[in-house]
Protein backbone atom coordinates (compact mmCIF):
# COMPACT_ATOMS: atom_id res chain seq x y z
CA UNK A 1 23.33 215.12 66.62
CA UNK A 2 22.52 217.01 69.84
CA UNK A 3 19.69 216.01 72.03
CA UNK A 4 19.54 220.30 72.08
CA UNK A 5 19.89 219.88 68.36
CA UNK A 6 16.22 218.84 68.27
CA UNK A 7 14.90 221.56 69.68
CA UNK A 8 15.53 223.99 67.39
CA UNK A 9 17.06 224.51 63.91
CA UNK A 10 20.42 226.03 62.82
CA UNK A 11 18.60 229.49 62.15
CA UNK A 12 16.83 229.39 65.24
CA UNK A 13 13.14 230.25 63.43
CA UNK A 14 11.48 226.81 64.07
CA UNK A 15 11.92 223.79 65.98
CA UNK A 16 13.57 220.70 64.14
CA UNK A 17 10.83 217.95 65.96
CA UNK A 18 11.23 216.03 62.57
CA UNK A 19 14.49 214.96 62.91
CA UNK A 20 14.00 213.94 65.96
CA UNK A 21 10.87 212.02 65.30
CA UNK A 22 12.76 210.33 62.27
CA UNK A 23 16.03 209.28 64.49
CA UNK A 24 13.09 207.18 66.27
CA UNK A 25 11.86 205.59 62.95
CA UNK A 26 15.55 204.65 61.98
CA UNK A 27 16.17 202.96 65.42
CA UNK A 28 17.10 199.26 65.70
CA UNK A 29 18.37 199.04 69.35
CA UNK A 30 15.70 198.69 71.86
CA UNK A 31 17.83 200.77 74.57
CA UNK A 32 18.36 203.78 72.13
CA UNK A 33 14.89 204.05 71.04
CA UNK A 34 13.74 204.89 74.57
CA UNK A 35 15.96 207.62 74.73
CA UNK A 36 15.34 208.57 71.45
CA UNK A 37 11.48 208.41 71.99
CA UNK A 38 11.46 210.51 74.99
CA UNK A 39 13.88 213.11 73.38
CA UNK A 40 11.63 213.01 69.81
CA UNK A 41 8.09 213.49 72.07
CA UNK A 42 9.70 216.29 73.96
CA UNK A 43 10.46 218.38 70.57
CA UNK A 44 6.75 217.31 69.24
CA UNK A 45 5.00 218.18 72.27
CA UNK A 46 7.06 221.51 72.31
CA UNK A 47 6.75 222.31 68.78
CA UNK A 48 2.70 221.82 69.13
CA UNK A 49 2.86 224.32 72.22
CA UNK A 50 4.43 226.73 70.19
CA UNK A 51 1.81 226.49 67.21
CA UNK A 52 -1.45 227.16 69.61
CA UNK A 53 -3.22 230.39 69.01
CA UNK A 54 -1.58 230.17 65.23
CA UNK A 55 -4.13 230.07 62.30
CA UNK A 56 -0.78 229.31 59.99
CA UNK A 57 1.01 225.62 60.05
CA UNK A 58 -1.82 223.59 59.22
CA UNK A 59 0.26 220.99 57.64
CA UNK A 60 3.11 220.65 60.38
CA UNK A 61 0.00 220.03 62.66
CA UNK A 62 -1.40 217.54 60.81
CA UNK A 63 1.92 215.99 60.54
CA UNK A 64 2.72 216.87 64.06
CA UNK A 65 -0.51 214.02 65.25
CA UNK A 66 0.16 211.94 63.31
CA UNK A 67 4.17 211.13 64.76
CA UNK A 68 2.20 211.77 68.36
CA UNK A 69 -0.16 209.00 67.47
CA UNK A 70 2.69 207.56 65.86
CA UNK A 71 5.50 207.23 69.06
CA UNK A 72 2.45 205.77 71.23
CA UNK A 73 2.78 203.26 69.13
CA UNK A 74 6.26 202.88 69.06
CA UNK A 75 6.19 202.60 72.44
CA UNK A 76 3.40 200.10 72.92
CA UNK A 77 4.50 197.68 70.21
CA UNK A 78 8.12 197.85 70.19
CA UNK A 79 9.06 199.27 73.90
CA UNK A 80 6.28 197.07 75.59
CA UNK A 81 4.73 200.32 77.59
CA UNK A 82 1.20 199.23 79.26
């Protein structure tokens, strides 16, 4: 997949963050995960700029946090970021 495929899905109506946040959570190699991490925030941080001023979505931004809070992590524990 894409690095564009992430930012959007094949019909165009919503952003596809998720796959991009679980290409991260399937990563092994330290060197792809970076990538991967930056690419899977961008699409997240996107997707949640597109949802402000919406009353609707209330799930996706719960889930949304969650894989924010989530990739800090990731790149604390496992990418050693300080």
């Amino acid at each position: 997949m894409a690095p564009s495929d992430f930012f959007s899905s094949p019909t165009g109506r919503s952003p596809n963050w998720q796959h991009a946040y679980e290409a991260v959570l399937e990563e092994d190699d330290t060197n792809t995960l970076f990538k991967l991490v930056e690419i899977a925030e961008a699409a997240v941080l996107t997707r949640r700029a597109s949802l402000q001023g919406s009353a609707n979505h209330h799930a996706e931004r719960q889930a949304i946090e969650q894989a924010v809070a989530h990739l800090l992590d990731i790149k604390r524990d496992r990418l050693k970021f300080r």
